[in-house]
C-alpha atoms as a PDB file:
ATOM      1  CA  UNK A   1      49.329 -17.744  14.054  1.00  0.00           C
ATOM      2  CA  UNK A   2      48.871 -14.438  15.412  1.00  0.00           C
ATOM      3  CA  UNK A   3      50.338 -11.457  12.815  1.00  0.00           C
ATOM      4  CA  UNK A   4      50.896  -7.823  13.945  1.00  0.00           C
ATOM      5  CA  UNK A   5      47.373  -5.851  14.224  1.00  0.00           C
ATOM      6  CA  UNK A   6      45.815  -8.860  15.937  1.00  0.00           C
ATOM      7  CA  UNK A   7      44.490  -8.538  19.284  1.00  0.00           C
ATOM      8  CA  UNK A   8      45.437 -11.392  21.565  1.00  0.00           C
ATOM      9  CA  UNK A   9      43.902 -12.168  25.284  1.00  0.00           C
ATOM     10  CA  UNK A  10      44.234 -13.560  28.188  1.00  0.00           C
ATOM     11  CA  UNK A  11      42.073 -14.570  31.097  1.00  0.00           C
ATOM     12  CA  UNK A  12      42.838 -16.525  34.394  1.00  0.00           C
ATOM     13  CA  UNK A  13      40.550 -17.219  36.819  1.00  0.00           C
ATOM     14  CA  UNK A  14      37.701 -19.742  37.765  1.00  0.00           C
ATOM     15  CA  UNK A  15      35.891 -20.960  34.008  1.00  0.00           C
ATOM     16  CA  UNK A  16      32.830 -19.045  35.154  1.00  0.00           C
ATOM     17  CA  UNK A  17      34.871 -15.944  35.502  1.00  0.00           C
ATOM     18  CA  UNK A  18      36.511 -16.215  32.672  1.00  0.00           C
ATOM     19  CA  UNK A  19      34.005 -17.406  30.517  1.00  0.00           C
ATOM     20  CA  UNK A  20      32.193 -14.108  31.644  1.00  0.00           C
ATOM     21  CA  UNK A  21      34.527 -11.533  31.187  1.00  0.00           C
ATOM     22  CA  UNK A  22      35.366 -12.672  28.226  1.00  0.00           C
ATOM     23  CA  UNK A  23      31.540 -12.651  26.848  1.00  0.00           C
ATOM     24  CA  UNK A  24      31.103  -8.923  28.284  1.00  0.00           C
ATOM     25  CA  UNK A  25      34.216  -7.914  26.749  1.00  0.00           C
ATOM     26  CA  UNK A  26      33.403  -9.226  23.378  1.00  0.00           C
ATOM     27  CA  UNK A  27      29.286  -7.746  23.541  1.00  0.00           C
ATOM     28  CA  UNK A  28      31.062  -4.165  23.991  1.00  0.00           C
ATOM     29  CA  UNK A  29      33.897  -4.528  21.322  1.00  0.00           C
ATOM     30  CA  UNK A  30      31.374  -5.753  19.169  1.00  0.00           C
ATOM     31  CA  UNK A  31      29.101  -2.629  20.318  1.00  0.00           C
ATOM     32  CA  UNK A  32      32.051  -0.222  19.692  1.00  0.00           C
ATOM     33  CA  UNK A  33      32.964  -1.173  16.450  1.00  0.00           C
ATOM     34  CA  UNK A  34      29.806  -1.546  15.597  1.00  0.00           C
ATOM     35  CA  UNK A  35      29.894  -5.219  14.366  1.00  0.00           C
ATOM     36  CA  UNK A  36      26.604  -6.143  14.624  1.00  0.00           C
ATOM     37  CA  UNK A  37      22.899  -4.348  14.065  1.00  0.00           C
ATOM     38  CA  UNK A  38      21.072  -5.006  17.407  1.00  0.00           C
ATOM     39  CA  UNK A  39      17.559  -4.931  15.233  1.00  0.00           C
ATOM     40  CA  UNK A  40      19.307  -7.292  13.052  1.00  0.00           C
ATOM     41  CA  UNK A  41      18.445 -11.426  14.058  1.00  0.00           C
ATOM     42  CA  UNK A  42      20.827 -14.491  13.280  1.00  0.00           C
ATOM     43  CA  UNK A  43      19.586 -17.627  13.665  1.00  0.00           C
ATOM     44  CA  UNK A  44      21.850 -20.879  15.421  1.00  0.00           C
ATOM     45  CA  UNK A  45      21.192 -24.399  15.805  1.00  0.00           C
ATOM     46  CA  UNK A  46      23.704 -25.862  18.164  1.00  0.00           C
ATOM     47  CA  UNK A  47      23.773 -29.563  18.380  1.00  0.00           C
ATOM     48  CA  UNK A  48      25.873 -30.212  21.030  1.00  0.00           C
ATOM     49  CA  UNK A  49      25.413 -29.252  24.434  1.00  0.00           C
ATOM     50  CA  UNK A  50      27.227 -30.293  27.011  1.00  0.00           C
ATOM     51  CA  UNK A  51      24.638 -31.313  29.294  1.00  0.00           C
ATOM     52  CA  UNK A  52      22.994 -34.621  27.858  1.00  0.00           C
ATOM     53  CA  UNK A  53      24.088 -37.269  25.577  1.00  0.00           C
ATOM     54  CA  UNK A  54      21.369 -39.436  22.932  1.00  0.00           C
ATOM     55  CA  UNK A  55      21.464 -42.895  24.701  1.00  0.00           C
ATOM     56  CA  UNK A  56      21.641 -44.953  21.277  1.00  0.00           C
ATOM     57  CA  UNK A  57      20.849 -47.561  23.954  1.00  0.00           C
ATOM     58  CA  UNK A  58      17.493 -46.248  25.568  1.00  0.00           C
ATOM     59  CA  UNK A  59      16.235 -44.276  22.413  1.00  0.00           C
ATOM     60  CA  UNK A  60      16.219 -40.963  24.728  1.00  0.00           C
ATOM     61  CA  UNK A  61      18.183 -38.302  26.214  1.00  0.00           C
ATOM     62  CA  UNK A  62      16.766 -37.562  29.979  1.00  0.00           C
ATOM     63  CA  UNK A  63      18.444 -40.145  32.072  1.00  0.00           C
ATOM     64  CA  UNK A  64      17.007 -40.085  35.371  1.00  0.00           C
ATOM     65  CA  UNK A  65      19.977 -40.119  37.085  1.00  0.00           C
ATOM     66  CA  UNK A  66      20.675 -37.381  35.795  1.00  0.00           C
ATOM     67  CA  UNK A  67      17.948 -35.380  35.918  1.00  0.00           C
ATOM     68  CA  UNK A  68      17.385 -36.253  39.682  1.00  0.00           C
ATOM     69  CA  UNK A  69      21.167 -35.164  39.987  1.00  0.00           C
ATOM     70  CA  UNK A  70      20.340 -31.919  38.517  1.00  0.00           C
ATOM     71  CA  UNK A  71      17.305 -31.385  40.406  1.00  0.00           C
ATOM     72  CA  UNK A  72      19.802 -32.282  43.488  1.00  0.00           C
ATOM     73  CA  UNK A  73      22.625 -30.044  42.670  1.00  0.00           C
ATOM     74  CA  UNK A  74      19.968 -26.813  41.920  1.00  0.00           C
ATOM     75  CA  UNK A  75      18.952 -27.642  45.708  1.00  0.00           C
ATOM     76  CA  UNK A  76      15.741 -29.882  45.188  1.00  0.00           C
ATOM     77  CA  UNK A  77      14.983 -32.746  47.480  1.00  0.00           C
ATOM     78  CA  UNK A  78      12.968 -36.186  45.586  1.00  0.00           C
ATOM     79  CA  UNK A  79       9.596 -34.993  47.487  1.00  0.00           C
ATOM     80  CA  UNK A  80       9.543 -31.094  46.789  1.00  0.00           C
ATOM     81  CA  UNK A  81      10.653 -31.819  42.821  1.00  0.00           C
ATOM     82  CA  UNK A  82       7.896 -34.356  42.607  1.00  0.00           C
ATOM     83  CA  UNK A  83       5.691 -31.546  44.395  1.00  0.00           C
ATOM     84  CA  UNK A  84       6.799 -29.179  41.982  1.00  0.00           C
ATOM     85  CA  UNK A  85       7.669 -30.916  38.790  1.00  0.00           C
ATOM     86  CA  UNK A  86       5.622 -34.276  38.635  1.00  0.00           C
ATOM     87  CA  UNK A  87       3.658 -33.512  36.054  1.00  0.00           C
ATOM     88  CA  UNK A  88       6.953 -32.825  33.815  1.00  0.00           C
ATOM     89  CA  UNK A  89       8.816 -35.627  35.725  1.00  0.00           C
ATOM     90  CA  UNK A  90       5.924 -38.268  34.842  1.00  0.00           C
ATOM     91  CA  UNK A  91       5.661 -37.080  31.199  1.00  0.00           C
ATOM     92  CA  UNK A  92       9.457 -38.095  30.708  1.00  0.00           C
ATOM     93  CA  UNK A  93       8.753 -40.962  32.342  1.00  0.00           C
ATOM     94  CA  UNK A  94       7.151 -42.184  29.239  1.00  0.00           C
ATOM     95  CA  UNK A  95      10.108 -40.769  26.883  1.00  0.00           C
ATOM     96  CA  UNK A  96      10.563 -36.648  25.532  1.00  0.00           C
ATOM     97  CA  UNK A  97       8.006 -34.956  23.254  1.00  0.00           C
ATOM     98  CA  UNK A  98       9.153 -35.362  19.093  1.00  0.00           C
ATOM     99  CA  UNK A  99      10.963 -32.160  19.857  1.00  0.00           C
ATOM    100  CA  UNK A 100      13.316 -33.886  22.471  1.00  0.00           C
ATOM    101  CA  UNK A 101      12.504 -31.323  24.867  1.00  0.00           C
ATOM    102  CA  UNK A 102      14.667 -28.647  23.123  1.00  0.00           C
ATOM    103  CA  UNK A 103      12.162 -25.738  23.386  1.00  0.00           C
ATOM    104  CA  UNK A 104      14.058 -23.735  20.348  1.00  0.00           C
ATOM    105  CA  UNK A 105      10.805 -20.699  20.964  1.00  0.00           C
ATOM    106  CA  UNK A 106       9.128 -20.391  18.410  1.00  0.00           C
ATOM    107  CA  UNK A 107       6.787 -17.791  20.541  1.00  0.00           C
ATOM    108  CA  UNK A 108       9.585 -15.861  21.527  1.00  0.00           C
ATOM    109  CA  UNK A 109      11.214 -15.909  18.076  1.00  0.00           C
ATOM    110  CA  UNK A 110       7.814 -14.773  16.752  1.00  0.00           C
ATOM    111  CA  UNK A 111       7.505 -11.910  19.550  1.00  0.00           C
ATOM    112  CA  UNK A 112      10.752 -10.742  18.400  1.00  0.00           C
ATOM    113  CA  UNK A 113       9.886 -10.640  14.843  1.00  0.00           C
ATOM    114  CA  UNK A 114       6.634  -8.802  15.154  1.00  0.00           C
ATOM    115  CA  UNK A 115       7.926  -6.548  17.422  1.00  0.00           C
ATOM    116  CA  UNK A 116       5.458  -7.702  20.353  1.00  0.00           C
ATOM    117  CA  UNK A 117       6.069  -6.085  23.825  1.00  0.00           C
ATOM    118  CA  UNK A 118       4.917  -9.137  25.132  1.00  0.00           C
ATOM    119  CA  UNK A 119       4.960 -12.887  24.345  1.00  0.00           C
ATOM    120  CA  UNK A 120       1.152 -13.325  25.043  1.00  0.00           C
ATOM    121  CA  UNK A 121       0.869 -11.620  21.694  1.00  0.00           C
ATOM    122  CA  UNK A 122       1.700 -14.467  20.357  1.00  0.00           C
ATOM    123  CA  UNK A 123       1.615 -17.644  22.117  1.00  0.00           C
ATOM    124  CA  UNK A 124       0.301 -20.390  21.157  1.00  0.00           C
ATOM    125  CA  UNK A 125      -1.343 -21.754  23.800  1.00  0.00           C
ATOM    126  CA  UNK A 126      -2.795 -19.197  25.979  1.00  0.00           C
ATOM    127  CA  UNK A 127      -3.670 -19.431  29.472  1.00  0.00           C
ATOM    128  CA  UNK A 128      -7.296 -20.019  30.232  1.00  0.00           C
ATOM    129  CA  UNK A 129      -9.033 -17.011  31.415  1.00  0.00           C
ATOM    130  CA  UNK A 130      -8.411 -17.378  34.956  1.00  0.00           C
ATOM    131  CA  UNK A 131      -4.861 -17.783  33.915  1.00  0.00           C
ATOM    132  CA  UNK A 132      -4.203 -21.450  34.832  1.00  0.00           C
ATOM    133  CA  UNK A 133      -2.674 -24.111  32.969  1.00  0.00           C
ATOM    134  CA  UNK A 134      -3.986 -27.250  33.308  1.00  0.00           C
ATOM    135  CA  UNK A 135      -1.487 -29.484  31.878  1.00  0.00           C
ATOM    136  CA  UNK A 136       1.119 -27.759  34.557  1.00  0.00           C
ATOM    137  CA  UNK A 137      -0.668 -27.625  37.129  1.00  0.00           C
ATOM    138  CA  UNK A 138      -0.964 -23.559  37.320  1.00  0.00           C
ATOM    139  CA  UNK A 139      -0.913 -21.861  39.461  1.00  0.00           C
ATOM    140  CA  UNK A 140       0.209 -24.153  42.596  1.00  0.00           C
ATOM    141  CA  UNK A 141       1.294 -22.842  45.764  1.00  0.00           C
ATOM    142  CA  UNK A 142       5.109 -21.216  46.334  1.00  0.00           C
ATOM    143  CA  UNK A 143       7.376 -21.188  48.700  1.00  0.00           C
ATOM    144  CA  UNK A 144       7.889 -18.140  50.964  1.00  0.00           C
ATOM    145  CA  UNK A 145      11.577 -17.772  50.025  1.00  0.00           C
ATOM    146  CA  UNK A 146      10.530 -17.871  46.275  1.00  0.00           C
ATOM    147  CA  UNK A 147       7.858 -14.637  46.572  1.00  0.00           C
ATOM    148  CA  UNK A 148      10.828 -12.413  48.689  1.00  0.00           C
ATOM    149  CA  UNK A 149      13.671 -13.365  45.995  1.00  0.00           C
ATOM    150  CA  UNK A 150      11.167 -12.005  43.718  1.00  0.00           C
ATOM    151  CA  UNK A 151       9.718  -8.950  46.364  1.00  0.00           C
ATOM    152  CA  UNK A 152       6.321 -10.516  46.098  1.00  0.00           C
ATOM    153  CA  UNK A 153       4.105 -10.078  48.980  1.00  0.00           C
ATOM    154  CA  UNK A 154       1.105 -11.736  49.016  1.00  0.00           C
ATOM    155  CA  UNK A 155      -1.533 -10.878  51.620  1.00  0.00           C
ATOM    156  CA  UNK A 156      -4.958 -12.993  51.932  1.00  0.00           C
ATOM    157  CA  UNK A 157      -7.867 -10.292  53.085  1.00  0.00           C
ATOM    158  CA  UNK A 158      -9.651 -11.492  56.598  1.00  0.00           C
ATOM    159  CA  UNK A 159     -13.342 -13.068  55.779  1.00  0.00           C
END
């Protein structure tokens, strides 16, 4: 149904690519035209993710199939997720918080609409002094190749 003055386009290449390209091209026609007020927020509730499926069956939507497949795929093996995760992986044992585990921020919505530099501003649940987090786990040890993706070098002073 396009008419003359519309602007048609094409992409080939691998769906990450394209999906991409696409999204970059359409942030700076947007930004050129001026088709949007960057201090201006719009609010979306998508409902359906690719991801994971209601089981009308099981009352949830974590299946851990799939979650251990995920885990897999993202380069996790059973023992280091458990090390890592088995506080979250144990929760969901026993079924998804009321909020099914979408974490729509709230904090981050209400950092943005303060105008907080940071989100500590306005958490809700703060870190204890020391900064830990107990129902987490916080801090726990990390990997080696973790702290130099990040350029974190940690040295422990000699006794």
């Amino acid at each position: 149904d396009a008419e003359p003055g519309d602007l048609l386009l094409f992409a080939a290449d691998s769906y990450k690519v394209v999906c991409a390209s696409l999204g970059a091209l359409r942030l700076e026609l947007g930004r050129q035209l001026n088709l949007y007020d960057e201090n201006e927020l719009r609010f979306v509730w998508i409902t359906e993710f690719p991801l994971l499926e209601w089981s009308d069956e099981e009352g949830r939507f974590h299946i851990d199939e799939v979650q251990e497949k995920m885990l897999e795929v993202l380069g996790f093996t059973k023992e280091r997720a458990e090390e890592q995760f088995g506080f979250l992986l144990t929760a969901f044992k026993y079924g998804v918080p009321p909020h099914a585990g979408l974490a729509y921020g709230l904090d981050r919505m209400a950092m943005l609409l303060t105008g907080s530099d940071s989100i500590r501003d306005v958490i809700a649940f703060p870190k204890v002094k020391d900064a830990s987090d107990l129902m987490i786990d916080a801090p726990a040890e990390v990997e080696k190749k973790q702290l130099e993706e990040l350029g974190i070098s940690v040295t422990v002073p000699e006794k």
